[in-house]
Each structure stands twice: as structure tokens, then as C-alpha cells.
C-alpha atoms as a PDB file:
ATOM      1  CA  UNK A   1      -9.370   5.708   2.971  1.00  0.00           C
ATOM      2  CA  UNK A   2      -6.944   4.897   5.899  1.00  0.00           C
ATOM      3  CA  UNK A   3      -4.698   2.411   4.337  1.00  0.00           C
ATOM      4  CA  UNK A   4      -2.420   0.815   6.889  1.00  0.00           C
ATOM      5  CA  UNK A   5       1.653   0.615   5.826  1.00  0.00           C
ATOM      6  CA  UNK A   6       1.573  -2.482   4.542  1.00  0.00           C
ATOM      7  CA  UNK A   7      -1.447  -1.530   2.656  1.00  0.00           C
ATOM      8  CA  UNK A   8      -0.040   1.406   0.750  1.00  0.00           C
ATOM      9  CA  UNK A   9       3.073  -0.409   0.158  1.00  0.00           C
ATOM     10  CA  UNK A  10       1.095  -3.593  -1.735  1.00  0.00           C
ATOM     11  CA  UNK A  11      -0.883  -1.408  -3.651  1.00  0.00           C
ATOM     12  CA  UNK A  12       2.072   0.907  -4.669  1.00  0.00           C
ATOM     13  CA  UNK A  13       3.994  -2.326  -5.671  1.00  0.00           C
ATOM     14  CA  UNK A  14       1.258  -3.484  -7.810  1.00  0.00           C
ATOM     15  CA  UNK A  15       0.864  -0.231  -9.650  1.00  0.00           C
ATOM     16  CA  UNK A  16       4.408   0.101 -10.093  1.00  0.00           C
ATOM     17  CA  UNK A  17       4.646  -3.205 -11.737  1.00  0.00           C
ATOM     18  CA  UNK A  18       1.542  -3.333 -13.625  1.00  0.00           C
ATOM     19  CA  UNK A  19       3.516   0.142 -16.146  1.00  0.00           C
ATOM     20  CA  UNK A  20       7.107  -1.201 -15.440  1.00  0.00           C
ATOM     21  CA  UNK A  21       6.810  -5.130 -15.897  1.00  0.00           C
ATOM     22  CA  UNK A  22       3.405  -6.187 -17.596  1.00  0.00           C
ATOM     23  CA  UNK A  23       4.562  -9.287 -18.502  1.00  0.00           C
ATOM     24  CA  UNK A  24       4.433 -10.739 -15.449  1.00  0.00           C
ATOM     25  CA  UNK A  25       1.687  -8.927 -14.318  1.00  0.00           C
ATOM     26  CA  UNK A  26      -0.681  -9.840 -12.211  1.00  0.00           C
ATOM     27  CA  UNK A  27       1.876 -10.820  -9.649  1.00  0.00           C
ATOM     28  CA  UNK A  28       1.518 -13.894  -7.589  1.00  0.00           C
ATOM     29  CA  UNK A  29       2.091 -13.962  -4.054  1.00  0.00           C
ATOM     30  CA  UNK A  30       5.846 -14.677  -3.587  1.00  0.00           C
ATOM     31  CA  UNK A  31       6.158 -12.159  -6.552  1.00  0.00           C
ATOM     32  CA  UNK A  32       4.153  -9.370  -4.977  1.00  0.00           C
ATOM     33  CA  UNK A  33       6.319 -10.060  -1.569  1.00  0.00           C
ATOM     34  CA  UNK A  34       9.322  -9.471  -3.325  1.00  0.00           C
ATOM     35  CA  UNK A  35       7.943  -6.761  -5.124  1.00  0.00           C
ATOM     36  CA  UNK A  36       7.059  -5.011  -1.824  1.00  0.00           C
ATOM     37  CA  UNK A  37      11.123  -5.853   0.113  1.00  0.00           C
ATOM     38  CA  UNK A  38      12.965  -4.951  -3.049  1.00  0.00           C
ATOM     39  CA  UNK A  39      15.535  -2.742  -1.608  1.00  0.00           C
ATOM     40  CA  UNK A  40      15.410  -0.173  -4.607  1.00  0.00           C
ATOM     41  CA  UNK A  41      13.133   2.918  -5.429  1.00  0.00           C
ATOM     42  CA  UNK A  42      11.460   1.671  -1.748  1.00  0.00           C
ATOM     43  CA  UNK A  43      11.453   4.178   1.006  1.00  0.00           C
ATOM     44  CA  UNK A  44      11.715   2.465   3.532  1.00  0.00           C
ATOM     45  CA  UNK A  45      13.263  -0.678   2.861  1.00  0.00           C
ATOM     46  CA  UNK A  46      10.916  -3.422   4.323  1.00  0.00           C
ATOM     47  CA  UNK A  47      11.031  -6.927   5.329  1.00  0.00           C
ATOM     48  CA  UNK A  48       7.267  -8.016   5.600  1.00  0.00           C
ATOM     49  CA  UNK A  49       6.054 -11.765   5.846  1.00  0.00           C
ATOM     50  CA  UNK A  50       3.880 -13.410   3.680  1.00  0.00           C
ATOM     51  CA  UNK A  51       1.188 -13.414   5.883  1.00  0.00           C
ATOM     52  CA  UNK A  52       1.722  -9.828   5.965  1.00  0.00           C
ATOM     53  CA  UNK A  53       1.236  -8.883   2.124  1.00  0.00           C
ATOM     54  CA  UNK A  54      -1.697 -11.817   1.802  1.00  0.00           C
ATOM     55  CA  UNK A  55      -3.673  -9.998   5.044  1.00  0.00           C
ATOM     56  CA  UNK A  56      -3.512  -6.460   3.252  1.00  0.00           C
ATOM     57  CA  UNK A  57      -4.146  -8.109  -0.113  1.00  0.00           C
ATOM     58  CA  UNK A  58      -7.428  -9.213   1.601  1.00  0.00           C
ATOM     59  CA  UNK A  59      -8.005  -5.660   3.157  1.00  0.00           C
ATOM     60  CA  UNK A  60      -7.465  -4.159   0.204  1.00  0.00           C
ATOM     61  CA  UNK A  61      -9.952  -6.628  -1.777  1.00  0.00           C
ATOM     62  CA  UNK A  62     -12.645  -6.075   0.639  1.00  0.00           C
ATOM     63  CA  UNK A  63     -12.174  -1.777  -0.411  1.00  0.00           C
ATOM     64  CA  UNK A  64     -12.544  -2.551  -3.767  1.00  0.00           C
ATOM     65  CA  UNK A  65      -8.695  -1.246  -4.763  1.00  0.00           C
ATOM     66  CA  UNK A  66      -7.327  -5.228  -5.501  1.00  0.00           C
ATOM     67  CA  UNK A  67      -8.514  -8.479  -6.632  1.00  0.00           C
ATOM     68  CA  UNK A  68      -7.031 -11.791  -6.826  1.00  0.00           C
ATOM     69  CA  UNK A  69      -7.453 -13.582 -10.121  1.00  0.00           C
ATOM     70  CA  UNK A  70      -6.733 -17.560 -11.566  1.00  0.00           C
ATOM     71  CA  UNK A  71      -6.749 -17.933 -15.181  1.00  0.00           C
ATOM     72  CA  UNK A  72      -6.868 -20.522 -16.813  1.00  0.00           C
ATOM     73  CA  UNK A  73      -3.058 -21.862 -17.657  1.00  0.00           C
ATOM     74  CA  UNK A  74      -1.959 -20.263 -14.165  1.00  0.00           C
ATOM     75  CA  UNK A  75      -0.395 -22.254 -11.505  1.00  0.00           C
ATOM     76  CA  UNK A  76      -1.139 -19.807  -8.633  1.00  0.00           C
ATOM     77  CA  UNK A  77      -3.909 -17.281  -7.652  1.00  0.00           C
ATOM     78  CA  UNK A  78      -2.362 -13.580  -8.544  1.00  0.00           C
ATOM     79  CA  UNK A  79      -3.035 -10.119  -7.683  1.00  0.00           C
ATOM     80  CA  UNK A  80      -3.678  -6.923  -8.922  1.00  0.00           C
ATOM     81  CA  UNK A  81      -4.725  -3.383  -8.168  1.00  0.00           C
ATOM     82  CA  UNK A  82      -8.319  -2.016  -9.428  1.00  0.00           C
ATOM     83  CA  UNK A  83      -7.472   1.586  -7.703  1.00  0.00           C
ATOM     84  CA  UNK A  84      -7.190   3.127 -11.280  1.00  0.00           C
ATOM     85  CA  UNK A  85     -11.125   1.796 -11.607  1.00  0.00           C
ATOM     86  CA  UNK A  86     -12.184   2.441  -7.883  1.00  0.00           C
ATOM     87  CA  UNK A  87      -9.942   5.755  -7.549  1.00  0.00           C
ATOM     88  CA  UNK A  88     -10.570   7.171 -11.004  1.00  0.00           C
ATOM     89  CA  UNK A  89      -7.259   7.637 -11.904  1.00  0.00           C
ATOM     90  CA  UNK A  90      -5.812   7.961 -15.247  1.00  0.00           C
ATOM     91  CA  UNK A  91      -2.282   6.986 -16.178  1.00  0.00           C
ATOM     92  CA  UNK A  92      -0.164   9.823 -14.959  1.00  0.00           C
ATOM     93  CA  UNK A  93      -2.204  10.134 -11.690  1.00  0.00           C
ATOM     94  CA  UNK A  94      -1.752   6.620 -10.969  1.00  0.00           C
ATOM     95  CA  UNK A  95       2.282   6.698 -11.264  1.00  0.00           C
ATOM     96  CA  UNK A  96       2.474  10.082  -8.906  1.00  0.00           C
ATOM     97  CA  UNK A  97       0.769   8.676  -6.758  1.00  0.00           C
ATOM     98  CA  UNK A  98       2.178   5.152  -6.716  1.00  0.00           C
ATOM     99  CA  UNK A  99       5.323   6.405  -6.250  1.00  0.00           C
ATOM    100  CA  UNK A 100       4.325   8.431  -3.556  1.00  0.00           C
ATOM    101  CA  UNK A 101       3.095   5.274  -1.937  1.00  0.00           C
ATOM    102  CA  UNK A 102       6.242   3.756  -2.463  1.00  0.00           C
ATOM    103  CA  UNK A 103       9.013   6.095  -1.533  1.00  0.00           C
ATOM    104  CA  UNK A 104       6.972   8.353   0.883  1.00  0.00           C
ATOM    105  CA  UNK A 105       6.761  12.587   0.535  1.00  0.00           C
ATOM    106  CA  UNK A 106       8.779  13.998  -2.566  1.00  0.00           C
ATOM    107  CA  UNK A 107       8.901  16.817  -4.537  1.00  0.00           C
ATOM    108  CA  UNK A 108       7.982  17.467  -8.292  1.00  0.00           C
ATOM    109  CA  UNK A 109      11.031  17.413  -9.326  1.00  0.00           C
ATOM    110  CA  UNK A 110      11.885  14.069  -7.368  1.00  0.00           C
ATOM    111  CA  UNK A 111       8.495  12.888  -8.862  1.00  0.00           C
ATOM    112  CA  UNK A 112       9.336  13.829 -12.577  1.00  0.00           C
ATOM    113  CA  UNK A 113      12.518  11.714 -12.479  1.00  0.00           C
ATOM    114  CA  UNK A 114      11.071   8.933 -10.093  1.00  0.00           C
ATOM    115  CA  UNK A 115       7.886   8.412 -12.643  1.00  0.00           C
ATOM    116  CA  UNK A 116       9.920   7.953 -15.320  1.00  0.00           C
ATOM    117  CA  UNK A 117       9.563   4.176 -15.965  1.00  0.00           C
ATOM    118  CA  UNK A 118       5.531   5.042 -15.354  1.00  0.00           C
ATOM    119  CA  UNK A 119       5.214   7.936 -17.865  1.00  0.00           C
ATOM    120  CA  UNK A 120       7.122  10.574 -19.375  1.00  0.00           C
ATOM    121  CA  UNK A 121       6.329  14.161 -18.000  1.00  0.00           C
ATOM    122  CA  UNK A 122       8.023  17.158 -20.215  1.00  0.00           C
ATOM    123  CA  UNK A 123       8.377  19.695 -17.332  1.00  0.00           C
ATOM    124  CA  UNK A 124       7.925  20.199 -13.515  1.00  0.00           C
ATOM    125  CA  UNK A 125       4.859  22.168 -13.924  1.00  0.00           C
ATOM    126  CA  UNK A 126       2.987  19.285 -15.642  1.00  0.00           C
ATOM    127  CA  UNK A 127       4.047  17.130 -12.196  1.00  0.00           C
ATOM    128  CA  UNK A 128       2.725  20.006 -10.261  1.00  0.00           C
ATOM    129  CA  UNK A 129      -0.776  20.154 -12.169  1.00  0.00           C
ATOM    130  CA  UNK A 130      -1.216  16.524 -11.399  1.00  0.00           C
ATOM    131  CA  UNK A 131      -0.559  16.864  -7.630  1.00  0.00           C
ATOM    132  CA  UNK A 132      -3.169  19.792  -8.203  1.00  0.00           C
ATOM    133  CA  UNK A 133      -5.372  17.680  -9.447  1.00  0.00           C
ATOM    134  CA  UNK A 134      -5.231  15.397  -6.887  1.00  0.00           C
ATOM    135  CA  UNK A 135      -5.147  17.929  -4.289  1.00  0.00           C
ATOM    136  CA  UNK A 136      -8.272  18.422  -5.703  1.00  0.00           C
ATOM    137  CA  UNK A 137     -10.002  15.727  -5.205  1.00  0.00           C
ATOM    138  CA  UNK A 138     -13.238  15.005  -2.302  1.00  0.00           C
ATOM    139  CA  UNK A 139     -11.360  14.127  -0.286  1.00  0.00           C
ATOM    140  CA  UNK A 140      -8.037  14.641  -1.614  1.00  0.00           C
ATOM    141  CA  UNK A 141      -5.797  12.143  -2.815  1.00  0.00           C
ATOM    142  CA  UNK A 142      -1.996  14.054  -2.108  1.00  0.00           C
ATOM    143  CA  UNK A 143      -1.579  17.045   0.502  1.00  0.00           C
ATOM    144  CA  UNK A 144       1.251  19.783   0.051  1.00  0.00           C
ATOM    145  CA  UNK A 145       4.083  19.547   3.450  1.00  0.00           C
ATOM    146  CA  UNK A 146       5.595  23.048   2.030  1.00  0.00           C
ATOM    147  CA  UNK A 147       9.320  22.907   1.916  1.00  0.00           C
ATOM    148  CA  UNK A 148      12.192  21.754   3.538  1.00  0.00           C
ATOM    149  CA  UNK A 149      15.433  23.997   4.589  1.00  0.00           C
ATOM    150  CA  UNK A 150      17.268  24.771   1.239  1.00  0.00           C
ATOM    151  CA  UNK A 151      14.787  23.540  -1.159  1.00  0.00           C
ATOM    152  CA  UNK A 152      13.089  25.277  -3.847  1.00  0.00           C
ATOM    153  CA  UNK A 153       9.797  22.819  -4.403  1.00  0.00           C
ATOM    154  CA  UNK A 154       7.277  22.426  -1.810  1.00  0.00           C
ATOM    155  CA  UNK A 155       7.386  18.369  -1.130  1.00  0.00           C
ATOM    156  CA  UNK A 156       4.254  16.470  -1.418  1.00  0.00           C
ATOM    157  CA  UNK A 157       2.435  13.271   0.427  1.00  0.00           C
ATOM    158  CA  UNK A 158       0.245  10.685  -0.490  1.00  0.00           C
ATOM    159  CA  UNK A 159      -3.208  11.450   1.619  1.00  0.00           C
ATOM    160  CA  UNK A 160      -4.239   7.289   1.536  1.00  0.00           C
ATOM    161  CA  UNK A 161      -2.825   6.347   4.756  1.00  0.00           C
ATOM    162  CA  UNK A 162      -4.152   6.663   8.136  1.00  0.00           C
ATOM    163  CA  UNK A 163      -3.908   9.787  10.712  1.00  0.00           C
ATOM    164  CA  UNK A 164      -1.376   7.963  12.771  1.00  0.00           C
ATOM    165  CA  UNK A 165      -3.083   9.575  16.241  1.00  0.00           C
ATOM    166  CA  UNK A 166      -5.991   8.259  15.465  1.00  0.00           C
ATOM    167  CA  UNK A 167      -4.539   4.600  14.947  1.00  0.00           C
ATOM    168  CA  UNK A 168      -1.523   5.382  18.074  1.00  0.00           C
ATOM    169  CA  UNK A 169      -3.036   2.330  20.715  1.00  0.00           C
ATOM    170  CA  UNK A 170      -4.512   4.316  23.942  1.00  0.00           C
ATOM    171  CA  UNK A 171      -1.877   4.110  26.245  1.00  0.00           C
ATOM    172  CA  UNK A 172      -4.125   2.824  29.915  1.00  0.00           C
ATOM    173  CA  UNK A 173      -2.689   5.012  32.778  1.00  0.00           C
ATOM    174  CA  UNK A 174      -1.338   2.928  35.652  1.00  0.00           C
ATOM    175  CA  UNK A 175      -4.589   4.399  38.127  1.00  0.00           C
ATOM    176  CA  UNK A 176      -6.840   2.647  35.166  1.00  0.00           C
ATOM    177  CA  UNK A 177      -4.998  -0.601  35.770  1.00  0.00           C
ATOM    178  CA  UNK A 178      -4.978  -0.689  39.505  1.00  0.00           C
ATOM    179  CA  UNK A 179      -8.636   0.562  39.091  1.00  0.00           C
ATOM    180  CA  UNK A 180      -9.010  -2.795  37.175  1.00  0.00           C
ATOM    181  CA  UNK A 181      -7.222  -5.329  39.501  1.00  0.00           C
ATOM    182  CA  UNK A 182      -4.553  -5.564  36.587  1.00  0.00           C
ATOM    183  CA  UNK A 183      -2.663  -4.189  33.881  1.00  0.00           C
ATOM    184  CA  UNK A 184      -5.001  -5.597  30.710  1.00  0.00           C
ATOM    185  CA  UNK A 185      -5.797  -3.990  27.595  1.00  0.00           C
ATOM    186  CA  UNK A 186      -9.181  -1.730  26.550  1.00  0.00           C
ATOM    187  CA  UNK A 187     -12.251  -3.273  25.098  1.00  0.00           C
ATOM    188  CA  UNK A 188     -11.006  -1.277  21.322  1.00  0.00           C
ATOM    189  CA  UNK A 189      -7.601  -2.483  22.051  1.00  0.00           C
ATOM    190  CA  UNK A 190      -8.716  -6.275  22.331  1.00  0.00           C
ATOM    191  CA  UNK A 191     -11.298  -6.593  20.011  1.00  0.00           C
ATOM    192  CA  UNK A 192      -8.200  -4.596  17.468  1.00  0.00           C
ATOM    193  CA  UNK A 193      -6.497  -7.525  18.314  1.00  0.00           C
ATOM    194  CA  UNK A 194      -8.904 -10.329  17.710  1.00  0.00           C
ATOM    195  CA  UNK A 195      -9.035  -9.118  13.991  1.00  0.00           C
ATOM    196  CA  UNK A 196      -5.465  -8.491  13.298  1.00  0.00           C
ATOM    197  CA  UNK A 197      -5.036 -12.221  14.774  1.00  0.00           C
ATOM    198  CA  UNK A 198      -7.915 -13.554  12.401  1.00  0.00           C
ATOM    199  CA  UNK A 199      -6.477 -11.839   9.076  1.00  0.00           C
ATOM    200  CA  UNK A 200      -3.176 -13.064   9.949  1.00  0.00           C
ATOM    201  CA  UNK A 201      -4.886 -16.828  10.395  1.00  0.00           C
ATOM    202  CA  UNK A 202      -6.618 -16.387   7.036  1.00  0.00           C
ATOM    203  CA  UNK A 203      -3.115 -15.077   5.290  1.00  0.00           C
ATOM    204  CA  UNK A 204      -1.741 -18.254   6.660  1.00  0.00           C
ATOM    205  CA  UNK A 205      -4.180 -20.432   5.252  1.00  0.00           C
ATOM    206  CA  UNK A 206      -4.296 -18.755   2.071  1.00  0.00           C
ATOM    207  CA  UNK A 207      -0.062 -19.400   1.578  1.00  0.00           C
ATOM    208  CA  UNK A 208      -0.926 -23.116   2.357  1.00  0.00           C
ATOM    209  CA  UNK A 209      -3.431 -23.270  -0.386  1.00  0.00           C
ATOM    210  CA  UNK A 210      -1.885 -21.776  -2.892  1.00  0.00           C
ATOM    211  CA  UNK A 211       1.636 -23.996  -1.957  1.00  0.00           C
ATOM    212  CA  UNK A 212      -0.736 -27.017  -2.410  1.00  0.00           C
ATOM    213  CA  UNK A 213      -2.281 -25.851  -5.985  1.00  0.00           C
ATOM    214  CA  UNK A 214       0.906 -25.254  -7.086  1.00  0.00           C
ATOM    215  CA  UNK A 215       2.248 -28.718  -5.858  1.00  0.00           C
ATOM    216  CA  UNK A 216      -0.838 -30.371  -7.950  1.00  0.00           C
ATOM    217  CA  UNK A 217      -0.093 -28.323 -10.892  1.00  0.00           C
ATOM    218  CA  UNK A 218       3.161 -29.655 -10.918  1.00  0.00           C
ATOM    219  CA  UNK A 219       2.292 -32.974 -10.316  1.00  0.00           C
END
């Protein structure tokens, strides 16, 4: 799957609010950027850009895990998450695993209290058999870490993201850049940048047209 930061942390958000506020759910932009900075139950606490939540919204549209809706009545385009559909989750799964996207590796224990505006889980055990399940999964969904000094639960991870060698930029040696006549980037490295520089355009124009629907709805 491979889902960038920003990625995990708009589809987490959209999750999260879909169980804890449904009534105003789907989220529209400004909402879902909010949504994504709060500065509670986040770990960590961001400060992304617009263009920022609008690029992964698109990202995360094109893998089939969000889609951006207008119904009739609604000012604004909003989004929301299809990962329950694309993922096969059911309810529980979805909330572990949302707020595993959310607040990064936890225990069951941390899970069981964190999920509690999600779902209600009786016992650790029935947290554990969920991250089991997940485990599970081809390919799997969560991965156990194994414990940290002093406690008693093996802590857990989300398994969405992406192996952060494989997306580390390749680092040219300085003999590569004399080889070259100058220091300049790597053919990956450039045409990396060409997209991220594209998505952030379309992000951009995306903001301006939904400020400008909004501004005729009004009028």
C-alpha cells in the first residue's frame, strides 16, 4: 500500500470522524484540515497546508480508499474514506487501525482505551484478536514491534505506510557530481519531483475552486 504521512494521517482523520462525528460527515476540505492539525488524540501534532491534505486526498482517490462527493444542498465538495469497502474492514478493524494511523505504534491496552469513541471492546484479548486478524491479512494490515523496557504488552504498528529506506532520496556521492560537471539531482529524484510539484499545482487549483463555489452559493 505505501501510504505517504500525510496520507495515513487523512485517511485516519476521516475514519475517526466518520464513528465519532457523523453529523458532519463527509468532511469538507477546511474541515478535514483541521481534522488532520487537531492537537488531540494526534501523534504527532501536525501543521499541514491545504494543498497538502487536497494532494493526498487525490492520491488516496486514485487507490480507491477516498472519494470526494457534492450533494445536492452542499456548498462545497467533501470527502470521505471508502477503505472499509476497498480494505474489507468491519467496524472494530477499522477503529484499531485508524487509530493506529493516527497516533502511531500502541499497545492493546492503549488501543482498548484509545478506540473507545469508535467501539466498545470488553477486554484486552478481544483488541489482541483484532490485531491478529489483521496480522493476518495478505499482506498484513498491522505488524507486532514486541515490547518496550517495562511493559507488559507487545506494542503494535499500522503496516499502510511506506518502508522509509525505500522512499529515503539517494544521497549522489560528491565523485558522482564532479563526474557530472555539477552537483544536480538523479533522473528518479527529478522526475519524483516533477509529480510532487504537479499534485501540489492541482491541490492549489482545487482550493480555488471550491473557494469560488462556495462564494456563488452564497451569492
Amino acid at each position: 500500500m505505501a501510504l505517504t504521512d500525510v496520507e495515513l494521517r487523512v485517511l485516519g482523520a476521516l475514519i475517526e470522524k466518520e464513528r465519532t462525528t457523523p453529523e458532519s460527515y463527509p468532511l469538507s476540505s477546511q474541515a478535514l484540515l483541521t481534522a488532520c492539525n487537531q492537537r488531540t488524540s494526534r501523534d504527532p501534532v501536525t501543521d499541514y497546508h491545504l494543498q497538502d491534505v487536497l494532494a493526498a486526498m487525490t492520491r488516496l482517490r486514485e487507490r480507491g480508499l477516498a472519494e470526494t462527493v457534492q450533494s445536492l444542498g452542499d456548498r462545497v465538495p467533501k470527502h470521505r474514506h471508502k477503505a472499509a469497502e476497498a480494505l474489507g474492514l468491519d467496524e472494530v478493524e477499522a477503529a484499531v487501525l485508524a487509530v493506529l494511523m493516527l497516533r502511531g505504534p500502541q499497545t492493546p491496552g492503549e488501543l482498548r482505551t484509545r478506540t473507545e469513541r469508535y467501539v466498545f471492546f470488553d477486554s484486552v484479548p478481544a483488541v489482541e484478536g483484532v490485531l491478529e486478524r489483521l496480522a493476518e491479512r495478505k499482506p498484513p494490515l498491522v505488524v507486532r514491534l514486541g515490547r518496550r523496557p517495562g511493559q507488559s504488552q507487545d506494542r503494535w504498528s499500522q503496516a499502510l505506510g511506506a518502508d522509509p529506506e525505500r522512499l529515503a532520496p539517494r544521497v549522489r556521492r560528491p565523485d558522482e557530481e564532479q563526474e557530472n560537471g555539477h552537483a544536480s539531482t538523479d533522473g528518479h529524484a527529478t522526475e519524483g519531483d516533477r509529480v510532487a510539484a504537479l499534485e501540489a499545482r492541482i491541490a492549489e487549483l482545487e482550493a480555488r475552486v471550491e473557494e469560488l463555489e462556495g462564494r456563488l452559493a452564497d451569492g
